[in-house]
N, C-alpha and C. Protein backbone atom coordinates (compact mmCIF):
# COMPACT_ATOMS: atom_id res chain seq x y z
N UNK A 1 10.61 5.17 -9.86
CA UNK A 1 11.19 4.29 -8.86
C UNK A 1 10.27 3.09 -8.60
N UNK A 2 9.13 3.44 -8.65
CA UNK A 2 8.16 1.98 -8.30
C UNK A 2 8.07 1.03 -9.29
N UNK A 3 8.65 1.11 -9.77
CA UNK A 3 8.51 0.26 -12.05
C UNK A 3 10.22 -0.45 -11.32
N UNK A 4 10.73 -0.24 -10.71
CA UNK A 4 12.38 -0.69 -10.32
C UNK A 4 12.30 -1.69 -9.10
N UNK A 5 11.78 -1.14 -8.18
CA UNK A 5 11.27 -1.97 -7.15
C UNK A 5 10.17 -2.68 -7.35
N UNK A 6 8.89 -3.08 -8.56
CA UNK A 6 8.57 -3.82 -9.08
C UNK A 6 9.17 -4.66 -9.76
N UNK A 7 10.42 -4.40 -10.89
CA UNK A 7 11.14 -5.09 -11.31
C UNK A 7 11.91 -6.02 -10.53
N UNK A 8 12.32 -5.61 -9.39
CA UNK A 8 13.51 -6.50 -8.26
C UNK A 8 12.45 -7.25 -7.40
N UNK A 9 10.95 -6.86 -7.26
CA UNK A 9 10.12 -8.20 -6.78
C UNK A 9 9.57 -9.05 -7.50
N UNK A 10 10.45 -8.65 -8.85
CA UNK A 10 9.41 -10.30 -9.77
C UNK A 10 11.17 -10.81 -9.74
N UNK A 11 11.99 -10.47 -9.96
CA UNK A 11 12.94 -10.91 -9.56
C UNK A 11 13.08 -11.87 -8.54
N UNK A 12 13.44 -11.50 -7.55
CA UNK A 12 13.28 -11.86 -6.14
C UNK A 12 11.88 -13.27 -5.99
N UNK A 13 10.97 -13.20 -6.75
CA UNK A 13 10.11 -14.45 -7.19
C UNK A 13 10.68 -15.32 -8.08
N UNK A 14 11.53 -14.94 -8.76
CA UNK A 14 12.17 -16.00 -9.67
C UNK A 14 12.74 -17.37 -8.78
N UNK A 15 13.51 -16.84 -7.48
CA UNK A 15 13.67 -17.60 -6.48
C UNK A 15 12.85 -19.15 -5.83
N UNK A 16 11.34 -18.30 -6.13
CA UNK A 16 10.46 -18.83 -5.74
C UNK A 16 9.95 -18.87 -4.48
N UNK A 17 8.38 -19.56 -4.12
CA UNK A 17 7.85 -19.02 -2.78
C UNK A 17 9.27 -19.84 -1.35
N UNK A 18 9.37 -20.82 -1.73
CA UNK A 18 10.14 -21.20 -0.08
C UNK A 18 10.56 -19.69 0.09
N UNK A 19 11.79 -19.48 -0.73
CA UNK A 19 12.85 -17.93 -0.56
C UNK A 19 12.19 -17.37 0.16
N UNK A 20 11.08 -16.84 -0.18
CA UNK A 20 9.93 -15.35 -0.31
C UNK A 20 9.73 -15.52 1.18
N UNK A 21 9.57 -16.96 1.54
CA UNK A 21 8.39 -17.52 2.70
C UNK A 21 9.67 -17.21 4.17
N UNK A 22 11.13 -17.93 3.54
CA UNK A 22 11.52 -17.76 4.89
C UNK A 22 12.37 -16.57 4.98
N UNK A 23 12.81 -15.58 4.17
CA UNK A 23 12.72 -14.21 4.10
C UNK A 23 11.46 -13.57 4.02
N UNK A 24 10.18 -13.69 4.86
CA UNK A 24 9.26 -13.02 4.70
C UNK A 24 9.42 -11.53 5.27
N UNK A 25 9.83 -11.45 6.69
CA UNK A 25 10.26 -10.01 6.88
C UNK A 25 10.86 -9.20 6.13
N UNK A 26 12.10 -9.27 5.39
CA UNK A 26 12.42 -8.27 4.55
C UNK A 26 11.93 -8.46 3.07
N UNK A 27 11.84 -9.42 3.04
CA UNK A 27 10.91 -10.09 1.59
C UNK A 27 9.59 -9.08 1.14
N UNK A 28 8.85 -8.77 2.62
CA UNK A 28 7.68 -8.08 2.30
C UNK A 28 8.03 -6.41 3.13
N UNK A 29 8.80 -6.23 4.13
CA UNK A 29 9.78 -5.07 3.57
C UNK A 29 9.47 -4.58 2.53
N UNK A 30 10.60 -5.34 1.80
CA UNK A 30 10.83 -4.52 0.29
C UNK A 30 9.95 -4.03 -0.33
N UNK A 31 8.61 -4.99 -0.40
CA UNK A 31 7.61 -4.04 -1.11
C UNK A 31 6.77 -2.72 -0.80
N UNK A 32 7.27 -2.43 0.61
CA UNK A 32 7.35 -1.01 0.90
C UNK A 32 8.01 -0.27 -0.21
N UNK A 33 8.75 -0.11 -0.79
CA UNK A 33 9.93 0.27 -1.10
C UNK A 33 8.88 0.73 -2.48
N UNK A 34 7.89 0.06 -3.22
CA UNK A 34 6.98 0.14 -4.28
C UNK A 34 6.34 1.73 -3.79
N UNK A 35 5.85 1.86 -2.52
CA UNK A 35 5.33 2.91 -2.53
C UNK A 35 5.56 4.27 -1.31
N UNK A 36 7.53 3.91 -1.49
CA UNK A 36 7.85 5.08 -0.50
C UNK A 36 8.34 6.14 -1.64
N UNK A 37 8.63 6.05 -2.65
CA UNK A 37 8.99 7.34 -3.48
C UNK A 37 8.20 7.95 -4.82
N UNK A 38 8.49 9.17 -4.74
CA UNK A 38 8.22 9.32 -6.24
C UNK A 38 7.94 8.90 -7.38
N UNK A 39 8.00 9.65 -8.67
CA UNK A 39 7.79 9.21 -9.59
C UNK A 39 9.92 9.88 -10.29
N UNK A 40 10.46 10.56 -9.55
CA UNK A 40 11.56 11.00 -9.74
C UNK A 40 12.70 10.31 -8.40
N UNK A 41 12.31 9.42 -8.14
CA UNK A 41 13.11 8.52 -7.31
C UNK A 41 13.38 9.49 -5.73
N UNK A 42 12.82 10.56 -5.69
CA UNK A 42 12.95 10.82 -3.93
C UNK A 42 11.98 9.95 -3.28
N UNK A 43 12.47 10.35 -1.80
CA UNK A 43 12.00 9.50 -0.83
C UNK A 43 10.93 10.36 -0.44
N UNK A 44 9.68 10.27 -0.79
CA UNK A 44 8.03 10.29 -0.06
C UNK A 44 7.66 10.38 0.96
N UNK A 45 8.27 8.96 1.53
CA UNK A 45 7.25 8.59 2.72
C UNK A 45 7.11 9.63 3.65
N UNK A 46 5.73 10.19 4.47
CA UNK A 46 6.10 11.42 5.30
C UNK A 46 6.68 12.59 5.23
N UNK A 47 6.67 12.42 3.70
CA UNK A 47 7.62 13.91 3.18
C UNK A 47 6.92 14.89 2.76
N UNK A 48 5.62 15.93 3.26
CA UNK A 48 5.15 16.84 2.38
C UNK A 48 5.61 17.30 0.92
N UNK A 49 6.87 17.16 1.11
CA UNK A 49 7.15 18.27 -0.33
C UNK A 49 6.87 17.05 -1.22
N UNK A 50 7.43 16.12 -1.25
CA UNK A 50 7.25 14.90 -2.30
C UNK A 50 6.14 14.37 -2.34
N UNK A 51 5.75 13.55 -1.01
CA UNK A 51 4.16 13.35 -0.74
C UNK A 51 2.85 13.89 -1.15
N UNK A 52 2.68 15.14 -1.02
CA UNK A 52 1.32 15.89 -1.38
C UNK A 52 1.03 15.61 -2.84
N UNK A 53 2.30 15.25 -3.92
CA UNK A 53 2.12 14.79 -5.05
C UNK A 53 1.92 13.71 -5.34
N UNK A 54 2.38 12.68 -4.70
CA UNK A 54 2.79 11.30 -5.19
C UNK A 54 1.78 10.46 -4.40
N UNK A 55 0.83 10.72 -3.31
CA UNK A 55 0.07 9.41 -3.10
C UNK A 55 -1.49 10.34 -2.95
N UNK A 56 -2.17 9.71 -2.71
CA UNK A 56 -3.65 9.96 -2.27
C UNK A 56 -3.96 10.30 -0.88
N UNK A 57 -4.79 10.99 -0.81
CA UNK A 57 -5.44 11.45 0.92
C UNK A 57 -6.70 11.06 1.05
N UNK A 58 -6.92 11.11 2.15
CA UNK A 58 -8.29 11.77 2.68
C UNK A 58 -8.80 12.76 2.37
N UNK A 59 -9.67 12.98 2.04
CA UNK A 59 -10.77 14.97 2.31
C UNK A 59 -9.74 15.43 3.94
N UNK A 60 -9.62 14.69 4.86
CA UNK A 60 -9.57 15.05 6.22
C UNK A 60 -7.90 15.76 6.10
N UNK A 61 -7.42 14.26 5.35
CA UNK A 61 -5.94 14.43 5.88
C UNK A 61 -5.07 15.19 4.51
N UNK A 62 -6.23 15.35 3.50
CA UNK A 62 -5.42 16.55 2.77
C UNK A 62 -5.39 18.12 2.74
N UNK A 63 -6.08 18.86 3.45
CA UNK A 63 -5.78 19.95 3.97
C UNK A 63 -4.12 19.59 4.90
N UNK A 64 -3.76 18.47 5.55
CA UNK A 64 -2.26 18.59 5.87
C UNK A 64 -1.08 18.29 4.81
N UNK A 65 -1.45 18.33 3.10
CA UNK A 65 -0.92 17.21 2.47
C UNK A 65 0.78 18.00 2.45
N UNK A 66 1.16 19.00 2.65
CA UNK A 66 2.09 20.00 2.72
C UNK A 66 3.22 20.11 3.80
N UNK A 67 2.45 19.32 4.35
CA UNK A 67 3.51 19.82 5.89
C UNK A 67 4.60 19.33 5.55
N UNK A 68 5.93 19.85 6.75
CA UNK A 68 7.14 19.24 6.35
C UNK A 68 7.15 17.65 6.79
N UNK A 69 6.59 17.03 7.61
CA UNK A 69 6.63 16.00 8.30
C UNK A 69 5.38 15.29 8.74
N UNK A 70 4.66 14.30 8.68
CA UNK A 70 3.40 13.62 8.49
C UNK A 70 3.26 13.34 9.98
N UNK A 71 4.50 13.08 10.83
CA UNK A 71 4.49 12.41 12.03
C UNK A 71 3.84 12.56 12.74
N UNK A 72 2.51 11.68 13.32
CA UNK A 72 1.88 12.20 14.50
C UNK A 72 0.66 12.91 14.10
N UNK A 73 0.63 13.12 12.73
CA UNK A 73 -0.41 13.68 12.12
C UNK A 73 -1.13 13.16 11.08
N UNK A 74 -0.84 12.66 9.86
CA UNK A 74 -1.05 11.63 9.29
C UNK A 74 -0.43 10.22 9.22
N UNK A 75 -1.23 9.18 8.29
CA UNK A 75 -0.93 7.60 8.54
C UNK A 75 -0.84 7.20 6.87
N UNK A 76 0.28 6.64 6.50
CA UNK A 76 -0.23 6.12 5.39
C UNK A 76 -0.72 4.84 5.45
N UNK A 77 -1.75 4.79 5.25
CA UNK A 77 -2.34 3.13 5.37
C UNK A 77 -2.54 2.50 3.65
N UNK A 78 -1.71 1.25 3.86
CA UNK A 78 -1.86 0.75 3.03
C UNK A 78 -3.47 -0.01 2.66
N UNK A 79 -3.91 0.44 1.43
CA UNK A 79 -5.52 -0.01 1.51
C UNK A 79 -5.53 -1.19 1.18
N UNK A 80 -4.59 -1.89 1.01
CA UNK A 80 -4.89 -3.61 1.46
C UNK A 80 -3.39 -3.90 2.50
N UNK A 81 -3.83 -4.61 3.25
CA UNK A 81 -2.78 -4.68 4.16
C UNK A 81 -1.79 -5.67 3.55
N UNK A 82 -0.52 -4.92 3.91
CA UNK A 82 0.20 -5.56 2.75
C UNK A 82 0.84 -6.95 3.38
N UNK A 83 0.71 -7.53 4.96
CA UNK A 83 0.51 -8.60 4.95
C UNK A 83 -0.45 -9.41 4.05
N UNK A 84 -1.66 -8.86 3.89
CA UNK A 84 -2.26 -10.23 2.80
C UNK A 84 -1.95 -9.95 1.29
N UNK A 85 -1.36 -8.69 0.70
CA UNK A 85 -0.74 -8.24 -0.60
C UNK A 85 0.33 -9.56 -0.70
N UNK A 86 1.55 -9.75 0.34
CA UNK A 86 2.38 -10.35 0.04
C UNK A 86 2.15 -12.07 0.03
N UNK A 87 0.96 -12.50 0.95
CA UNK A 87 0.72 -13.69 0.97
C UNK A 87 -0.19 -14.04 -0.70
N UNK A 88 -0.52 -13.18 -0.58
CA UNK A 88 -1.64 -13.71 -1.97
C UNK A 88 -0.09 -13.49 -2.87
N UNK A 89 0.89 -12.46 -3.45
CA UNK A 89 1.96 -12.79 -3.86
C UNK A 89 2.69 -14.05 -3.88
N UNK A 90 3.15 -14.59 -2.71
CA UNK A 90 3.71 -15.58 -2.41
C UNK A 90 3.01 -17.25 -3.16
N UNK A 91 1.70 -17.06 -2.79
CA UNK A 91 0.67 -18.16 -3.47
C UNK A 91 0.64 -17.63 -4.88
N UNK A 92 0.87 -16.36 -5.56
CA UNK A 92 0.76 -16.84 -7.38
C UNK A 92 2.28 -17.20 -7.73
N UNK A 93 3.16 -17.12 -7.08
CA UNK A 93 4.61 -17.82 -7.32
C UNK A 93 4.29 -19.21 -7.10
N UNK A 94 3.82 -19.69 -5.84
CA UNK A 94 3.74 -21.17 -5.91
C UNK A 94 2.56 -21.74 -6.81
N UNK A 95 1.75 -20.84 -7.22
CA UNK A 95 1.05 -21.63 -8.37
C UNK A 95 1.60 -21.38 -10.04
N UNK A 96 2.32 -21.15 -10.04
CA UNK A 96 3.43 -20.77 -11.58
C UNK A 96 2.75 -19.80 -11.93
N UNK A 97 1.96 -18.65 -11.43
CA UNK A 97 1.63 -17.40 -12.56
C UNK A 97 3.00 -16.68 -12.99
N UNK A 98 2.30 -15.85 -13.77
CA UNK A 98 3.49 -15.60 -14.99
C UNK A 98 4.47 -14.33 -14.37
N UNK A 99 5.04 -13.88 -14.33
CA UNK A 99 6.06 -13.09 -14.10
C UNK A 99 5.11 -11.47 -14.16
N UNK A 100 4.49 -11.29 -15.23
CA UNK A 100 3.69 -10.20 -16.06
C UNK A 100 2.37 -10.42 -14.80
N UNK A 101 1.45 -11.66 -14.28
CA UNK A 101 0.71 -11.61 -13.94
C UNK A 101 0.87 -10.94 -12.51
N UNK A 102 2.15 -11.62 -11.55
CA UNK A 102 2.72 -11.16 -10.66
C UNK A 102 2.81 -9.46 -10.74
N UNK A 103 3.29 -8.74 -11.43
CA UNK A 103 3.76 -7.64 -11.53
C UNK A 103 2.48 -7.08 -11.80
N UNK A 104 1.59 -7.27 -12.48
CA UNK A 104 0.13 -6.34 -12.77
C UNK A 104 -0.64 -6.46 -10.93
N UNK A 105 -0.48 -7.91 -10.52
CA UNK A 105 -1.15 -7.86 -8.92
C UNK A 105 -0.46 -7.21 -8.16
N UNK A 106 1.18 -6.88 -8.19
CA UNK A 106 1.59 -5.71 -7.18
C UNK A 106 1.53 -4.30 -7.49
N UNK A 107 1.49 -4.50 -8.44
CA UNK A 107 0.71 -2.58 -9.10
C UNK A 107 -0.20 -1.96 -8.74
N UNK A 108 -1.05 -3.28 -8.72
CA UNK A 108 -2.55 -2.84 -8.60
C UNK A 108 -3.06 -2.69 -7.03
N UNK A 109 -2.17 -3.94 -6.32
CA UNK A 109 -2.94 -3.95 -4.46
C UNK A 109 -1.74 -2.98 -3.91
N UNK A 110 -0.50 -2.31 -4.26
CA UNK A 110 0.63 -2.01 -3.72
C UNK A 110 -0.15 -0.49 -3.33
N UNK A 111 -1.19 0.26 -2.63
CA UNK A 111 -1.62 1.45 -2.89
C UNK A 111 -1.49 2.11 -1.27
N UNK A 112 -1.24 3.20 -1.22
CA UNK A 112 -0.93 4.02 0.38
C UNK A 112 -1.70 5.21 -0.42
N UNK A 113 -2.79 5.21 0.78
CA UNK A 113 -3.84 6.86 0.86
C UNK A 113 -3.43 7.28 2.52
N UNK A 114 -3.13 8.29 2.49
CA UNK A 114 -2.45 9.37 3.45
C UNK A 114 -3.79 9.60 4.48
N UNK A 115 -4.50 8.89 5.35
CA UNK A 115 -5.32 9.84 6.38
C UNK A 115 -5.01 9.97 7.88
N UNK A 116 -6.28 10.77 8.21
CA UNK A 116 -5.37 10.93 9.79
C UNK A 116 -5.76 9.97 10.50
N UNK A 117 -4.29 10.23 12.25
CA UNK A 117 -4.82 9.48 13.06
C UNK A 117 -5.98 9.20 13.17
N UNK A 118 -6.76 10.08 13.44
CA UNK A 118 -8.28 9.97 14.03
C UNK A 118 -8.83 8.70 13.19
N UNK A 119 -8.55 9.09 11.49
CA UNK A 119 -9.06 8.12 10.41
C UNK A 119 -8.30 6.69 10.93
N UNK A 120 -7.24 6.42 11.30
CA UNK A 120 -6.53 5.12 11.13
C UNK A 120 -7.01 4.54 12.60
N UNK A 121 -7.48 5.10 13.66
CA UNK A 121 -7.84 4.81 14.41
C UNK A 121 -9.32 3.95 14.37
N UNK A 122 -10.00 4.52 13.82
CA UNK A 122 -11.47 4.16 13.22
C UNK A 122 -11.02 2.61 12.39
N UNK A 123 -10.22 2.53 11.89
CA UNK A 123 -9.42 1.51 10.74
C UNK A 123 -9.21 -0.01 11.84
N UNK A 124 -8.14 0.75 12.07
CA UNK A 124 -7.94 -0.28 13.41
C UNK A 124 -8.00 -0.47 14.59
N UNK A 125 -8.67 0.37 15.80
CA UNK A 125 -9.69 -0.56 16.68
C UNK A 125 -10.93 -0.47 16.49
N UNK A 126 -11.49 0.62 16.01
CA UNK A 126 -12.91 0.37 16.13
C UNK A 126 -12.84 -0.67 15.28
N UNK A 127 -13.10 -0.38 14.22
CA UNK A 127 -13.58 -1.80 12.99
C UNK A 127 -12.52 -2.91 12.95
N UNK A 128 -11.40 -3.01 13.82
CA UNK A 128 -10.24 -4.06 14.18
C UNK A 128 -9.82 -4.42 12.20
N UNK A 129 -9.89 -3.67 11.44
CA UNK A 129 -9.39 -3.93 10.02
C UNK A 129 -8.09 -3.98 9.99
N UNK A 130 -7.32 -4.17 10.79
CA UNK A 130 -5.49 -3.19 10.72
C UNK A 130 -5.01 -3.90 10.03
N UNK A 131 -4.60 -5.27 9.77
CA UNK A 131 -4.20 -6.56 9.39
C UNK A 131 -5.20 -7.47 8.40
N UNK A 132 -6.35 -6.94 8.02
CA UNK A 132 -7.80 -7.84 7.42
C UNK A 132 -8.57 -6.40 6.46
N UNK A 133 -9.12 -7.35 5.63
CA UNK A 133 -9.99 -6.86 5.04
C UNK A 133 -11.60 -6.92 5.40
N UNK A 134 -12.49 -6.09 5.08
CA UNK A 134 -13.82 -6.28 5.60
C UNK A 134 -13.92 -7.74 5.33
N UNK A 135 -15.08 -8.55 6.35
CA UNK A 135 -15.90 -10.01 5.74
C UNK A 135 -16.52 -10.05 4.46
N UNK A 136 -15.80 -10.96 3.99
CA UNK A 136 -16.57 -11.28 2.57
C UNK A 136 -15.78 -10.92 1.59
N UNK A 137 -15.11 -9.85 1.80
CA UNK A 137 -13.41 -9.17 0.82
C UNK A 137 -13.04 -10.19 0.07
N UNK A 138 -12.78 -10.08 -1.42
CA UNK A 138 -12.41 -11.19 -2.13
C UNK A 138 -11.62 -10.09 -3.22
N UNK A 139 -10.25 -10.92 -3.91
CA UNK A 139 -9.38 -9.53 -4.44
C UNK A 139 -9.91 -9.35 -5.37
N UNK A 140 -11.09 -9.46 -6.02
CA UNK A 140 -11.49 -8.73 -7.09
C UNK A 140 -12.72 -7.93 -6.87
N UNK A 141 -12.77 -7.48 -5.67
CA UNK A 141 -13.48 -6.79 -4.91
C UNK A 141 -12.90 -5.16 -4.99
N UNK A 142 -13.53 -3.91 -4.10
CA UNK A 142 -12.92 -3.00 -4.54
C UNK A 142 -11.71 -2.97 -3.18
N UNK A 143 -10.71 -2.27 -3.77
CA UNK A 143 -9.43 -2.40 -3.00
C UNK A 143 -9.21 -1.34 -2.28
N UNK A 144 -10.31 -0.67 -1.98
CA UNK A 144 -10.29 0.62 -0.98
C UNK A 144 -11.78 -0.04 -0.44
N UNK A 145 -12.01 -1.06 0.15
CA UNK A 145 -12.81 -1.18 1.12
C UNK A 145 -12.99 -1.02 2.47
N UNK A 146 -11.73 -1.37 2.92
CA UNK A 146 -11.28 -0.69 4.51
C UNK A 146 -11.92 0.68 5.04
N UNK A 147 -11.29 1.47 3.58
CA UNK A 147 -11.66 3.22 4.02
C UNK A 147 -12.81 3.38 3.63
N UNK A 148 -13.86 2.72 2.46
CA UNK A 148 -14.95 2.79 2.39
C UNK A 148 -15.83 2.19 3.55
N UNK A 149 -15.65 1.62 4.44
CA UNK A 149 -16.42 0.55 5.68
C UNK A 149 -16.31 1.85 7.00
N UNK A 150 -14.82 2.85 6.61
CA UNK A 150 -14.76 3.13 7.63
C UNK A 150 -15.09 4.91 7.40
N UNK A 151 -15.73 4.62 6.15
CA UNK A 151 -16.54 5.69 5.62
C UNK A 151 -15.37 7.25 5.62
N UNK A 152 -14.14 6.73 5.02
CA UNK A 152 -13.20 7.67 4.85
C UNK A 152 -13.34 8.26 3.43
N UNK A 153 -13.58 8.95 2.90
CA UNK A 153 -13.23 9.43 1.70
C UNK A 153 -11.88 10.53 1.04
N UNK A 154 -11.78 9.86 0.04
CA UNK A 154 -10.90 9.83 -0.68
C UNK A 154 -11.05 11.34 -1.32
N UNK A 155 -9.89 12.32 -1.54
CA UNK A 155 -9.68 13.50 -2.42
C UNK A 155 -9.24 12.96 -3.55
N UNK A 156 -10.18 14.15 -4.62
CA UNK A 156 -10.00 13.63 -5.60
C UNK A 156 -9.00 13.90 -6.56
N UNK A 157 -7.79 13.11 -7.39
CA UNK A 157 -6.50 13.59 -7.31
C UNK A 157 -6.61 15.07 -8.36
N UNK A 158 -7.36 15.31 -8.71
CA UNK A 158 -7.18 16.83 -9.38
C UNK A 158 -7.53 17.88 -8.56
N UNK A 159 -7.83 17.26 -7.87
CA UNK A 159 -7.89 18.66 -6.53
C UNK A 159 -6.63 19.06 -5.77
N UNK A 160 -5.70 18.98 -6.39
CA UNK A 160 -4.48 19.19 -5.16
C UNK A 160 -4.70 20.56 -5.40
């Protein structure tokens, strides 16, 4: 499913940035849509049964990776906030990158690791990251810096 909803946002760029810019709400919406399901097209998001497979945790928040329902208990935080995912998007459409280049940069920043409140809390007020990347963050930097600043670590995916 995420190779489909990648396909319909280089699409949807064909348009070009104005489109993108004054549909930005559902414009950048949609690229939710990259990392609410499977690899068999169910719906993920908050879903233990689908979830515990399909995205990344915490050490913290994967002992919950099972439950029926995430709510209130875990966060998926996107490790680049996908407000600046879609703006840096929006700017390689208005600079003519290639269709292929577009699609390798939403592959790559489009990423949700599962931790807990407690963790997303640390995220966004203590270190105020909710919307920003650490100072100095540049995208060819590492793209789990947020949770590295906020000294979250990551399970490692053969450990399920």
């Amino acid at each position: 499913m995420r190779e489909r909803y990648l396909d319909v946002a280089i699409k949807m760029s064909e348009l070009g940035a104005p489109h993108l810019r004054a549909t930005h709400r559902h414009s950048r919406q949609f690229l939710r849509g990259v990392t609410d399901f499977d690899n068999e097209g169910n719906y993920a998001w908050k879903r233990g049964h689908y979830a515990s497979e399909s995205y990344q945790f915490s050490e913290n928040a994967h002992p919950s990776r099972n439950l029926k329902d995430y709510s209130g208990i875990l966060h998926g935080e996107h490790v680049i906030p996908l407000k600046l995912v879609f703006e840096r998007w929006v700017e390689m459409v208005e600079n003519g990158e290639t269709p292929a280049s577009q699609r390798n940069f939403l592959d790559r920043h489009l990423i949700v690791v599962w931790i807990t409140i407690e963790e997303q809390q640390r995220v966004d007020r203590e270190l105020k990251l909710r919307t920003k990347m650490p100072k100095g963050w540049t995208w060819n930097d590492d793209r789990f810096a947020r949770l590295t600043v906020a000294n979250i670590k990551i399970q490692e995916l053969s450990e399920h």
